[in-house]
PDB file of N, CA and C in Angstrom:
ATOM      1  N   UNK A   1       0.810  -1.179   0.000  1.00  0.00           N
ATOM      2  CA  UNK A   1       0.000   0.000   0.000  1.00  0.00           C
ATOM      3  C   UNK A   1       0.864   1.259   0.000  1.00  0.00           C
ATOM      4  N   UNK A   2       1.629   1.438   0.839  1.00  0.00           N
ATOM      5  CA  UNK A   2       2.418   2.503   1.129  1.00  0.00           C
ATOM      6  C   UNK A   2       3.487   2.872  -0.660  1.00  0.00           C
ATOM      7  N   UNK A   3       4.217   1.783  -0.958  1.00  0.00           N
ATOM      8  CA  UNK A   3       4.822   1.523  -2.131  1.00  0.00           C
ATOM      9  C   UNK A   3       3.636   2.364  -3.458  1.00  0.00           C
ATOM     10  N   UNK A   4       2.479   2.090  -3.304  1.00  0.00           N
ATOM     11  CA  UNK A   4       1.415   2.010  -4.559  1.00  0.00           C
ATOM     12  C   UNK A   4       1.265   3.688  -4.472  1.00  0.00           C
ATOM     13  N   UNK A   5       1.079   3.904  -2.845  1.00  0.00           N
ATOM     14  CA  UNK A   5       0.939   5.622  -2.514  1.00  0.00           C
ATOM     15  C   UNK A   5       1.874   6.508  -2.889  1.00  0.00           C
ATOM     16  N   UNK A   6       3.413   5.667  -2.451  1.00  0.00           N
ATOM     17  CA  UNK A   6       4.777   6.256  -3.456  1.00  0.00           C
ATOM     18  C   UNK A   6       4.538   7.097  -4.695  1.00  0.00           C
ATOM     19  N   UNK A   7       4.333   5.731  -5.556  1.00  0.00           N
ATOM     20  CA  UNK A   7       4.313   5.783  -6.639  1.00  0.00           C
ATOM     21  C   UNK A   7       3.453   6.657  -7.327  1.00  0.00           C
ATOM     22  N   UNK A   8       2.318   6.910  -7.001  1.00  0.00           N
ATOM     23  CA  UNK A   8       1.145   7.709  -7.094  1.00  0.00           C
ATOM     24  C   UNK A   8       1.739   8.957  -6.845  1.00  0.00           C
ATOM     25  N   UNK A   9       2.126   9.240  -6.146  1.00  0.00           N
ATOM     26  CA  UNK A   9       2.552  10.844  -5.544  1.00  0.00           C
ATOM     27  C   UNK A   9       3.350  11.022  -6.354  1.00  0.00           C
ATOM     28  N   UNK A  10       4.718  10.316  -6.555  1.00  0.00           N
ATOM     29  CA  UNK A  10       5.595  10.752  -7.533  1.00  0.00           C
ATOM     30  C   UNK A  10       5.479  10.979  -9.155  1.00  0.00           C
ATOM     31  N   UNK A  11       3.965  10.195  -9.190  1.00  0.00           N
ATOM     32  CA  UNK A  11       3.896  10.366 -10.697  1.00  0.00           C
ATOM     33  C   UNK A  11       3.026  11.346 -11.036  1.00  0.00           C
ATOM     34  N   UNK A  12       2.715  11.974  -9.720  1.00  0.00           N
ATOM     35  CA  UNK A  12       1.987  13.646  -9.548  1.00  0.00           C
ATOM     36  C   UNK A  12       0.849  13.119  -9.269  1.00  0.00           C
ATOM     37  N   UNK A  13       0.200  12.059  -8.704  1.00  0.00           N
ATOM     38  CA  UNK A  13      -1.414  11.796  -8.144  1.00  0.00           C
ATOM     39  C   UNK A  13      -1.405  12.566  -7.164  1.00  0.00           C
ATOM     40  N   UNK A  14      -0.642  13.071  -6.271  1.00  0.00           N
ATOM     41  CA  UNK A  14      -1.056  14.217  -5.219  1.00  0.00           C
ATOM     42  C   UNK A  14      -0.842  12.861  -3.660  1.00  0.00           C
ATOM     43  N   UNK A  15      -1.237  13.602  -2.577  1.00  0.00           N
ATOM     44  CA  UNK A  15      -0.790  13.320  -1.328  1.00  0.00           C
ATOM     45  C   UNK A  15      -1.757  11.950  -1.023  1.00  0.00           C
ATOM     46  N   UNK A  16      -1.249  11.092  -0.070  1.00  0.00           N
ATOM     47  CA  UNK A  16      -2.102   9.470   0.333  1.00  0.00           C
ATOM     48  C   UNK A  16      -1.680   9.871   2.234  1.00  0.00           C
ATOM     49  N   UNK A  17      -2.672   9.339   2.899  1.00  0.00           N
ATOM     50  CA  UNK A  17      -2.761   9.127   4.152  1.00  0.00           C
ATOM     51  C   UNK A  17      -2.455   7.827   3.869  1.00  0.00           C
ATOM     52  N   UNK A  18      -1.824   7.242   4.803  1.00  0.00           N
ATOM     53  CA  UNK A  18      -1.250   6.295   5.503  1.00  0.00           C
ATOM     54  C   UNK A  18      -1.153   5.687   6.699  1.00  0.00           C
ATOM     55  N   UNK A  19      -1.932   5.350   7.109  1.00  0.00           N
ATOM     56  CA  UNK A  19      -2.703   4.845   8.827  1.00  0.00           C
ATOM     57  C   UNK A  19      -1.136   3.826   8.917  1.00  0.00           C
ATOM     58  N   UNK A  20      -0.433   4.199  10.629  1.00  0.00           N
ATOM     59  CA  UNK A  20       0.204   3.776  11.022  1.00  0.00           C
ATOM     60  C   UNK A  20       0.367   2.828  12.036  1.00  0.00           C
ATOM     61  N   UNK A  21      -0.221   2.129  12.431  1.00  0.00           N
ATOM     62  CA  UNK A  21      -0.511   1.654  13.642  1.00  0.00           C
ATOM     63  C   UNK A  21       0.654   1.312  14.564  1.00  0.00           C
ATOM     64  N   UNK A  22       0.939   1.767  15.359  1.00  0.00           N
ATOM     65  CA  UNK A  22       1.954   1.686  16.854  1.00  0.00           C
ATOM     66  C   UNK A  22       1.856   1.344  18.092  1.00  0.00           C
ATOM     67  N   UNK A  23       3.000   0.865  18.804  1.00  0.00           N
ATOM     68  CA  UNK A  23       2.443   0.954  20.336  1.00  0.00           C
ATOM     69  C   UNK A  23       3.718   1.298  20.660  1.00  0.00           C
ATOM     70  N   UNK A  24       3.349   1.495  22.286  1.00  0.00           N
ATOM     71  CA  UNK A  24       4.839   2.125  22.677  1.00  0.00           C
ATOM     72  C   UNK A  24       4.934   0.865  23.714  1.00  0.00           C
ATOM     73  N   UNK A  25       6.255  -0.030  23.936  1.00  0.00           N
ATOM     74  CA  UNK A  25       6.651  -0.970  24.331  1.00  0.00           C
ATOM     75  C   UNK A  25       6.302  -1.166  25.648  1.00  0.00           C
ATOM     76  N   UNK A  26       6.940   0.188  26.442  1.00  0.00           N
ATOM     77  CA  UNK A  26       7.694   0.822  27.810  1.00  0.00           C
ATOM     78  C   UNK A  26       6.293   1.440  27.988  1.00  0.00           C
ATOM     79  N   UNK A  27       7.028   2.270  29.353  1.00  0.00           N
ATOM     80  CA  UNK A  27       6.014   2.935  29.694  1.00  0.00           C
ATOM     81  C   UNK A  27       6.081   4.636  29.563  1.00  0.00           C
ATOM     82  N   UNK A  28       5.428   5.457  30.086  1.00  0.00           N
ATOM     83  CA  UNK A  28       5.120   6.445  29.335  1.00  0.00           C
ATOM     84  C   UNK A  28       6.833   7.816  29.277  1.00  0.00           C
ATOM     85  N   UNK A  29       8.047   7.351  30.928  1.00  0.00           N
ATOM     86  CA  UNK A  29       9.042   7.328  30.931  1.00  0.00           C
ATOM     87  C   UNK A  29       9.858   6.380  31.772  1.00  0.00           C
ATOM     88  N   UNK A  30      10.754   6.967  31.681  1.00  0.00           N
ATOM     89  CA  UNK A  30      11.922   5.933  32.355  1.00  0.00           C
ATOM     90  C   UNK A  30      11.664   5.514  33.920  1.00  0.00           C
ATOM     91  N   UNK A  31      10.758   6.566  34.816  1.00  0.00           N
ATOM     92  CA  UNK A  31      10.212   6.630  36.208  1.00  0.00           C
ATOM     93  C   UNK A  31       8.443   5.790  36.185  1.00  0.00           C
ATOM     94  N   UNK A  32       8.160   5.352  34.804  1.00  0.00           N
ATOM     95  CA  UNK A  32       7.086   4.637  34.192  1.00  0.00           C
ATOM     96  C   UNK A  32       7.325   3.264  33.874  1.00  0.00           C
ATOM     97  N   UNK A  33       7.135   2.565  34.681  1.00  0.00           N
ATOM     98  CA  UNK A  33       7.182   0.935  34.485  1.00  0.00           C
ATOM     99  C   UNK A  33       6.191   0.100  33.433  1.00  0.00           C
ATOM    100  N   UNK A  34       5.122   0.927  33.144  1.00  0.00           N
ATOM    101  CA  UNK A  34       3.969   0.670  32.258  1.00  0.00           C
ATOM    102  C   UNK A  34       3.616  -0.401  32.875  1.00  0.00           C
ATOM    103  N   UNK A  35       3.383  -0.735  34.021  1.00  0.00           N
ATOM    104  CA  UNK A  35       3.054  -2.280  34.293  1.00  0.00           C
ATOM    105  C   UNK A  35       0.876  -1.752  33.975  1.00  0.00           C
ATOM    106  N   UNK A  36       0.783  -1.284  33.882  1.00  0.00           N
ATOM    107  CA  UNK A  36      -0.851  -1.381  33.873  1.00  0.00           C
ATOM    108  C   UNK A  36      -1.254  -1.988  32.371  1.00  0.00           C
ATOM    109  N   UNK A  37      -0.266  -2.502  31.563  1.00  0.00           N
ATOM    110  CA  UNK A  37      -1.121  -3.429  30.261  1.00  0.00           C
ATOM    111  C   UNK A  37      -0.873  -4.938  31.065  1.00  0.00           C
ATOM    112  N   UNK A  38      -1.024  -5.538  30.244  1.00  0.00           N
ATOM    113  CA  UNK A  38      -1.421  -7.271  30.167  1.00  0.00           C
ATOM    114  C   UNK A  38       0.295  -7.452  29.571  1.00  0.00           C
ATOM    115  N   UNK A  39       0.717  -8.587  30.447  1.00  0.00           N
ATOM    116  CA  UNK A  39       1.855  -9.038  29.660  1.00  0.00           C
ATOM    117  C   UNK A  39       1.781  -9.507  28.265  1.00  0.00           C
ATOM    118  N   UNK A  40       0.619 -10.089  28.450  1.00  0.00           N
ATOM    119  CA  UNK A  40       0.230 -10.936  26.811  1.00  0.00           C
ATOM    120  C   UNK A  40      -0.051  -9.540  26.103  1.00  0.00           C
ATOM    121  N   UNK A  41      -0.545  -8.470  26.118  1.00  0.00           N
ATOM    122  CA  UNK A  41      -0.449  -7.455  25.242  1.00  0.00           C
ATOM    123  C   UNK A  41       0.672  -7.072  24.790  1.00  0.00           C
ATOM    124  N   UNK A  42       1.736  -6.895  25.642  1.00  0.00           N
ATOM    125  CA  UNK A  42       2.634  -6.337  25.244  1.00  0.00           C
ATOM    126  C   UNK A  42       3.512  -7.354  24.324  1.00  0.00           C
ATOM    127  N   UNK A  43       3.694  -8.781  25.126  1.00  0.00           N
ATOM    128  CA  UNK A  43       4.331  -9.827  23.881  1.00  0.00           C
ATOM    129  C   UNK A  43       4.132  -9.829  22.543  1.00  0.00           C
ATOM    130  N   UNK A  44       2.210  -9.966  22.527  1.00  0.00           N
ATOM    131  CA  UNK A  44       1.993  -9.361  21.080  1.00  0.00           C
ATOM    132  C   UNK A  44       2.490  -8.538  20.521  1.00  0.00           C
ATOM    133  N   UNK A  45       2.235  -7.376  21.221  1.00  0.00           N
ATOM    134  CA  UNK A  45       2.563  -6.388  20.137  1.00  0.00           C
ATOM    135  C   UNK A  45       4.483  -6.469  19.789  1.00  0.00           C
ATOM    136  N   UNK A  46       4.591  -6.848  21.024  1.00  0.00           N
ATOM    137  CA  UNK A  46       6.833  -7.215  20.609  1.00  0.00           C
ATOM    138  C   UNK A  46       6.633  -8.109  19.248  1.00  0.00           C
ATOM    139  N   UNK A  47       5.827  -8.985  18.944  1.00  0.00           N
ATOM    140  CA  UNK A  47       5.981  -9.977  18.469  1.00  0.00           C
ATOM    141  C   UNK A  47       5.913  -9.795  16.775  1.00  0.00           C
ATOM    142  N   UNK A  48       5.229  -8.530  17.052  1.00  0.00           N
ATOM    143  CA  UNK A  48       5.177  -7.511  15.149  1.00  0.00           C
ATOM    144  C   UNK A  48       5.944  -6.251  15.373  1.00  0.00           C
ATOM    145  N   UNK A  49       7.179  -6.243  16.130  1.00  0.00           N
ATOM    146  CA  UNK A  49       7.686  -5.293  15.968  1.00  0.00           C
ATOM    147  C   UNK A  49       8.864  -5.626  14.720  1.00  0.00           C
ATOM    148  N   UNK A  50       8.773  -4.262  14.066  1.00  0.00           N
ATOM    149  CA  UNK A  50       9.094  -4.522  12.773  1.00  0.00           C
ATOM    150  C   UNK A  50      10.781  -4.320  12.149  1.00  0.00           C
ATOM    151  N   UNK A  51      11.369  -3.689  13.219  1.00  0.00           N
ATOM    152  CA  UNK A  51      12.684  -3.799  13.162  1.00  0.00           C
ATOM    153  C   UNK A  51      13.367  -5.651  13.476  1.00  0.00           C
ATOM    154  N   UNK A  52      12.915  -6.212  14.304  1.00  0.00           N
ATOM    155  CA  UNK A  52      13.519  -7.618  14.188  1.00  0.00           C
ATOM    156  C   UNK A  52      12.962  -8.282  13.252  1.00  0.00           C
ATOM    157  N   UNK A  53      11.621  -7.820  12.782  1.00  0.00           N
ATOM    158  CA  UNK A  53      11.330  -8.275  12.365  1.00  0.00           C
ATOM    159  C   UNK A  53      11.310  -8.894  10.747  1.00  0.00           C
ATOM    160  N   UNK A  54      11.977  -7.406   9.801  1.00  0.00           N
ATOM    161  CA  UNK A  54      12.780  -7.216   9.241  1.00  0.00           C
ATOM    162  C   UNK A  54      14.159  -7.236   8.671  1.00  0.00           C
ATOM    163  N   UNK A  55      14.855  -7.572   9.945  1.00  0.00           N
ATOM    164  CA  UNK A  55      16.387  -8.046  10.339  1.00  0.00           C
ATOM    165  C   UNK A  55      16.128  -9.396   9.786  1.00  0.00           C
ATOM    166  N   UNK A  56      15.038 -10.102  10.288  1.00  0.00           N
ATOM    167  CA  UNK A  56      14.869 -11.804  10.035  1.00  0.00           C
ATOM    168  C   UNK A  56      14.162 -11.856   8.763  1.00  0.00           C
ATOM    169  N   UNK A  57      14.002 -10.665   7.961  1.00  0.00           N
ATOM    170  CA  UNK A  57      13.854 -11.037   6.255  1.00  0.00           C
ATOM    171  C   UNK A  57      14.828 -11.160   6.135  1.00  0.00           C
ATOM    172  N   UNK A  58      16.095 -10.169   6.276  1.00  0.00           N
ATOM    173  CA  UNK A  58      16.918  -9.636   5.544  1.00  0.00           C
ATOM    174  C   UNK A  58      18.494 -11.182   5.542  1.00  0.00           C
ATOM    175  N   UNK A  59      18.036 -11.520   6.676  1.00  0.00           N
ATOM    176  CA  UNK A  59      18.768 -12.370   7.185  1.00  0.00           C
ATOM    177  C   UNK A  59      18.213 -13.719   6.671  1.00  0.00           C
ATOM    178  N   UNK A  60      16.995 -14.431   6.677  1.00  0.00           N
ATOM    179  CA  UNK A  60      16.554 -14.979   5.217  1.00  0.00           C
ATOM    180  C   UNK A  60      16.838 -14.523   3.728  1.00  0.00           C
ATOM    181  N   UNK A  61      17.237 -13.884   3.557  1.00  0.00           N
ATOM    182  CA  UNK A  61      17.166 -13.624   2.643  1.00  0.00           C
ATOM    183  C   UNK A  61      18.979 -13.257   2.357  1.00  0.00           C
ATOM    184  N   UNK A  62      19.892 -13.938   2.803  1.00  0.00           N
ATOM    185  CA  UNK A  62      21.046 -13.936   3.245  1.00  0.00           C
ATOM    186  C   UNK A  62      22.412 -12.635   3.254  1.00  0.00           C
ATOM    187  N   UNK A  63      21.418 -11.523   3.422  1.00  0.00           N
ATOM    188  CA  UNK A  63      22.543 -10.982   4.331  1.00  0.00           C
ATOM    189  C   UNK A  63      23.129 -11.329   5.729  1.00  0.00           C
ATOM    190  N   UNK A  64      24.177 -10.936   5.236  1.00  0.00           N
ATOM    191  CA  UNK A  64      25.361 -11.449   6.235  1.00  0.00           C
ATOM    192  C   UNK A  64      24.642 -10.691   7.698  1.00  0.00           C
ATOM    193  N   UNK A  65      24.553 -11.608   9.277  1.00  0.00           N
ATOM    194  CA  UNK A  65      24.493 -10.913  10.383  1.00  0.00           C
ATOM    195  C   UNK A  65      25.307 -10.524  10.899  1.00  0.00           C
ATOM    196  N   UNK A  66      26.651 -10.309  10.484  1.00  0.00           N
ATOM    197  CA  UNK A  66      27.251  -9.239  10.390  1.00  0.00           C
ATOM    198  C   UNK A  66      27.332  -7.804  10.119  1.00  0.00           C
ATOM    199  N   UNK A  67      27.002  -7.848   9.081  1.00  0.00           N
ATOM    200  CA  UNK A  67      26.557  -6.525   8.359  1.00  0.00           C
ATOM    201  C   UNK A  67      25.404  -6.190   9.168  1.00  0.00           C
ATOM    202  N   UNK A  68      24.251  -6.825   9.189  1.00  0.00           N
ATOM    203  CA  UNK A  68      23.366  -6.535  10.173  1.00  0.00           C
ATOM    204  C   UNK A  68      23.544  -5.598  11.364  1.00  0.00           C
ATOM    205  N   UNK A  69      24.433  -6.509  12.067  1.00  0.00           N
ATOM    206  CA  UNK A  69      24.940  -5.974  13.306  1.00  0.00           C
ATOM    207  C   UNK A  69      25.890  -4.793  13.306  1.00  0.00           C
ATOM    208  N   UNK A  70      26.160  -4.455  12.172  1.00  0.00           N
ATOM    209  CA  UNK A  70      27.073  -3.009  11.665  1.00  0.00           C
ATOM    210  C   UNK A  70      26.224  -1.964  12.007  1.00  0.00           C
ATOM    211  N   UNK A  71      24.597  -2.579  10.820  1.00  0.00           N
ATOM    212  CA  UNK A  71      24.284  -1.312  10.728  1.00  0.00           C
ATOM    213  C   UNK A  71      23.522  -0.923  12.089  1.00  0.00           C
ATOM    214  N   UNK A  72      23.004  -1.956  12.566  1.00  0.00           N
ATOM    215  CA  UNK A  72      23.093  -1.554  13.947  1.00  0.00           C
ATOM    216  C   UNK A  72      23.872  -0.553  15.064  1.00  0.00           C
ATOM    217  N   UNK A  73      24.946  -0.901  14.812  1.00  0.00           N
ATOM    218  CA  UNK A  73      26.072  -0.044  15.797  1.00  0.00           C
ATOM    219  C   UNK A  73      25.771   0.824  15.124  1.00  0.00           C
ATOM    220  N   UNK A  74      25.905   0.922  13.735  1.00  0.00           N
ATOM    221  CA  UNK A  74      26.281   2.642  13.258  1.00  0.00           C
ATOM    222  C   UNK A  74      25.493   3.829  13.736  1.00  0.00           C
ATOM    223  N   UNK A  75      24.221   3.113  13.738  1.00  0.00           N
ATOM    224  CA  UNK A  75      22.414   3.347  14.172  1.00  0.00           C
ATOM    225  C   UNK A  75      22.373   3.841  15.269  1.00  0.00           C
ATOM    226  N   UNK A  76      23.125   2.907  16.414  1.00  0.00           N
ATOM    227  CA  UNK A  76      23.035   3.731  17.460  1.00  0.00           C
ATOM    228  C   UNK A  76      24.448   4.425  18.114  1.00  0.00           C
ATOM    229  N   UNK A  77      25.598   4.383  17.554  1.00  0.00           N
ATOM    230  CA  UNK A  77      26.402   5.551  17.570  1.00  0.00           C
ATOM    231  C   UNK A  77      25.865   6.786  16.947  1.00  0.00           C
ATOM    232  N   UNK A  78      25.000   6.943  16.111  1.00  0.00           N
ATOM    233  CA  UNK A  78      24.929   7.914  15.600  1.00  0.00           C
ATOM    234  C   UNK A  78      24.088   8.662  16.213  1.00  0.00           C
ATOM    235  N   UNK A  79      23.219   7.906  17.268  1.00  0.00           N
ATOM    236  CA  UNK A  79      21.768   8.598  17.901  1.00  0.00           C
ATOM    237  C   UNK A  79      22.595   8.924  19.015  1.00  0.00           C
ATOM    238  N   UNK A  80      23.744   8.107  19.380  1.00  0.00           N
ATOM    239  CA  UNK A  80      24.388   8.728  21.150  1.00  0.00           C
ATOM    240  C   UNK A  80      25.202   9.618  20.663  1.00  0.00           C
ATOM    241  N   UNK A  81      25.740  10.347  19.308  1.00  0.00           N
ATOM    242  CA  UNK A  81      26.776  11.183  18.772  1.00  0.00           C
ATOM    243  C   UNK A  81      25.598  12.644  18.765  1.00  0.00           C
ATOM    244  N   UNK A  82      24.160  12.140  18.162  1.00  0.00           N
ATOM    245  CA  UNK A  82      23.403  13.160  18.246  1.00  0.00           C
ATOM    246  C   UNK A  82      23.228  13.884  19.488  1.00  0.00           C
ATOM    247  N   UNK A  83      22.523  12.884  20.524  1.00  0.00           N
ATOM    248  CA  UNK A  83      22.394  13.033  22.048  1.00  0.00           C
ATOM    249  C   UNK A  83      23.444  13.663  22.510  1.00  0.00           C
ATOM    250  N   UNK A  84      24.071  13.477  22.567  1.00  0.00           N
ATOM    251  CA  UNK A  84      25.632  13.999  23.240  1.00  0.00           C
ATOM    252  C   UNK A  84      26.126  15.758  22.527  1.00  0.00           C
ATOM    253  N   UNK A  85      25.843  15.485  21.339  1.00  0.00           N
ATOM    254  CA  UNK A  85      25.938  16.705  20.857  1.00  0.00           C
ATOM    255  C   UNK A  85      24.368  17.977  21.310  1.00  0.00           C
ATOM    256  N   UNK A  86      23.452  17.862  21.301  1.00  0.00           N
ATOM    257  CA  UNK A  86      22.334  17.834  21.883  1.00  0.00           C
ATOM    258  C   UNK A  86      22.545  18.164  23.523  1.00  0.00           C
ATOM    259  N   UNK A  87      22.896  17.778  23.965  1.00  0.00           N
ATOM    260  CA  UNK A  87      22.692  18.017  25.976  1.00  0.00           C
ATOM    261  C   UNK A  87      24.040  18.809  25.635  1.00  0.00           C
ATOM    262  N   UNK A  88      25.042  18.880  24.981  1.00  0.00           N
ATOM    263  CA  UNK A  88      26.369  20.031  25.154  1.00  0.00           C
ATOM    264  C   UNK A  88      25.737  21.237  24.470  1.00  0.00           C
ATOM    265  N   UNK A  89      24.978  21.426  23.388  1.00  0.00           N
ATOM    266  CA  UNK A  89      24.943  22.594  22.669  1.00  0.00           C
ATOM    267  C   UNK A  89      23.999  23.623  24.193  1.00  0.00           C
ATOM    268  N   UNK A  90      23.618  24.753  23.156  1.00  0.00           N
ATOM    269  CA  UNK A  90      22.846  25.824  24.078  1.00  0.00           C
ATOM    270  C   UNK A  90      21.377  25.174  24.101  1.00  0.00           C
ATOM    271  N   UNK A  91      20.980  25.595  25.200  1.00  0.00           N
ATOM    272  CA  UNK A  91      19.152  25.765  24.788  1.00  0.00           C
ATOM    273  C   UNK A  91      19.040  26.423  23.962  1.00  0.00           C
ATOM    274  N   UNK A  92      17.327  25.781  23.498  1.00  0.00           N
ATOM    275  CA  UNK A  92      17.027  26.851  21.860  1.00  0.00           C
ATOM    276  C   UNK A  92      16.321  28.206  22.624  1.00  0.00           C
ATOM    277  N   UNK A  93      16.274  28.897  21.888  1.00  0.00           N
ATOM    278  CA  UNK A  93      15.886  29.987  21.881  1.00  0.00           C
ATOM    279  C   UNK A  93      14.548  30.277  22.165  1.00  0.00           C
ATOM    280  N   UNK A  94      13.515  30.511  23.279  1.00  0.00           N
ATOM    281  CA  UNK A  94      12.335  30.648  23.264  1.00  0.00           C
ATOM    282  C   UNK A  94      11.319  31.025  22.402  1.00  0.00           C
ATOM    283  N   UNK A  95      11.915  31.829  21.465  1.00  0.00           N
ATOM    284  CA  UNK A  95      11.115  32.354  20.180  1.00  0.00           C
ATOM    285  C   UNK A  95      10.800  30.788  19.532  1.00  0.00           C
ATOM    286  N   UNK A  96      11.854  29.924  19.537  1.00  0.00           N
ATOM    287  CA  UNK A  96      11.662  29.016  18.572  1.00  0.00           C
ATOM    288  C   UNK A  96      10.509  28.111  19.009  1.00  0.00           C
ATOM    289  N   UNK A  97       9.992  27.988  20.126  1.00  0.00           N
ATOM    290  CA  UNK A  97       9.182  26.702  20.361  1.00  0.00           C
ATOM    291  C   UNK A  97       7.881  26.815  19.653  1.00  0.00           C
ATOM    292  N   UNK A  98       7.397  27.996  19.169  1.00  0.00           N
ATOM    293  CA  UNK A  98       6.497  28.039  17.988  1.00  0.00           C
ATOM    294  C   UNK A  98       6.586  27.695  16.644  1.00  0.00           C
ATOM    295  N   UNK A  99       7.615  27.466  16.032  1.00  0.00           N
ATOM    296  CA  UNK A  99       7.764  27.272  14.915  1.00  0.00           C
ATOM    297  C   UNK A  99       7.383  25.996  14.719  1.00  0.00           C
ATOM    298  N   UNK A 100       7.642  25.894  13.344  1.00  0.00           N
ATOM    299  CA  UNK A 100       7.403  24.457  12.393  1.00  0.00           C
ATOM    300  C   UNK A 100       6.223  23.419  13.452  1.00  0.00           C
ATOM    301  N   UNK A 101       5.324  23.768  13.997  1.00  0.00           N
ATOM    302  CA  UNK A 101       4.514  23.140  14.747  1.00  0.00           C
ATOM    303  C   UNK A 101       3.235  23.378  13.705  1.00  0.00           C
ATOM    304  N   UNK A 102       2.855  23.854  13.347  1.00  0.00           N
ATOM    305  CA  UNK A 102       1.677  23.740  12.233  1.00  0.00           C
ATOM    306  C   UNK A 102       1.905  24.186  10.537  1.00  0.00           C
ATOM    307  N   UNK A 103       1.330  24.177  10.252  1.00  0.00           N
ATOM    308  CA  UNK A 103       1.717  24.105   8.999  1.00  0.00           C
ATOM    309  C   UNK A 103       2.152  25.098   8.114  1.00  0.00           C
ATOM    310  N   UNK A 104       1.958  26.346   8.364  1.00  0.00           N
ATOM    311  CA  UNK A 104       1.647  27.862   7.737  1.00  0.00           C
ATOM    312  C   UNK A 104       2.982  28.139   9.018  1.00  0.00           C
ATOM    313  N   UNK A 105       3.695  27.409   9.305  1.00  0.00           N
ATOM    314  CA  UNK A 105       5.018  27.798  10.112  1.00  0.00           C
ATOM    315  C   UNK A 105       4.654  28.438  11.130  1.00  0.00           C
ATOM    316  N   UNK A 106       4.072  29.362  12.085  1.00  0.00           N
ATOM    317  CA  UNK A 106       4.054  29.985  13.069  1.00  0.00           C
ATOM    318  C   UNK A 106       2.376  29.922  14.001  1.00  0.00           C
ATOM    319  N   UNK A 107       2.862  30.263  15.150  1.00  0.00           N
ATOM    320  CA  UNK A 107       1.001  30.146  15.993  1.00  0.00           C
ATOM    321  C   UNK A 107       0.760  31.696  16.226  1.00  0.00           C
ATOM    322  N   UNK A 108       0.803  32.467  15.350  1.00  0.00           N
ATOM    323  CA  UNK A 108       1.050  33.997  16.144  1.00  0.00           C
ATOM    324  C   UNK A 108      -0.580  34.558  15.948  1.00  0.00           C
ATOM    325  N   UNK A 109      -1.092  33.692  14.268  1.00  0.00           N
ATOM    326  CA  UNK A 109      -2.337  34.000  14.067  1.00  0.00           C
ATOM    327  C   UNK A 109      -3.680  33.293  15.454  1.00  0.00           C
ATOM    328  N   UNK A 110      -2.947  32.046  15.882  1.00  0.00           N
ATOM    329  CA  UNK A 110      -3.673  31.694  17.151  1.00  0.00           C
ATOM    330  C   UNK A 110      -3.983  32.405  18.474  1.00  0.00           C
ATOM    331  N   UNK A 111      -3.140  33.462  18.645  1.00  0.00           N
ATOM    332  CA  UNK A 111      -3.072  33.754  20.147  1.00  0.00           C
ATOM    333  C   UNK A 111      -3.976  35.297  19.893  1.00  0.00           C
TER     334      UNK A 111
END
């Protein structure tokens, strides 16, 4: 579906919604144990999560789990290189927390 919506857009059919369906594993933070679902809920939903799940095409489908496990590291060096860069820089600028939040760029016409 998503592929067919691609394709459509790029060949100028204009914009496709795309229903995502998610869950969040954990709980709502790190001081959040989420224990208020059902264990069996949550197995399920582990059980279509789509990053391993994917790994075990790719890996059928015989890439090396090696390479796998590369792009892994790279994946998350790159998110603790972000983070790290992120908690050293400045705070943003208060002006900014309005921006890019709706669509027409600014909330100034809201207030």
């Amino acid at each position: 579906m998503a592929q067919a919506a691609l394709g459509r857009a790029r060949d100028g059919g204009g914009p496709a919604l795309i229903e995502a369906l998610t869950y969040r594993h954990g709980g709502h933070s790190r001081a959040d144990p989420g224990k208020y679902r059902p264990d069996t809920e949550v197995r399920e939903w582990m059980a279509r999560d789509p990053l391993p799940a994917y790994r075990a095409v790719l890996a059928g489908r015989g890439v090396d789990p090696a390479a796998l496990d590369a792009i892994d590291g790279n994946a998350r060096e790159a998110v603790d290189q972000a983070t790290e860069e992120a908690k050293a820089g400045p705070p943003p600028r208060l002006e900014l927390a309005g921006t890019n939040v709706w669509a027409d760029g600014g909330n100034a016409w809201r207030n």
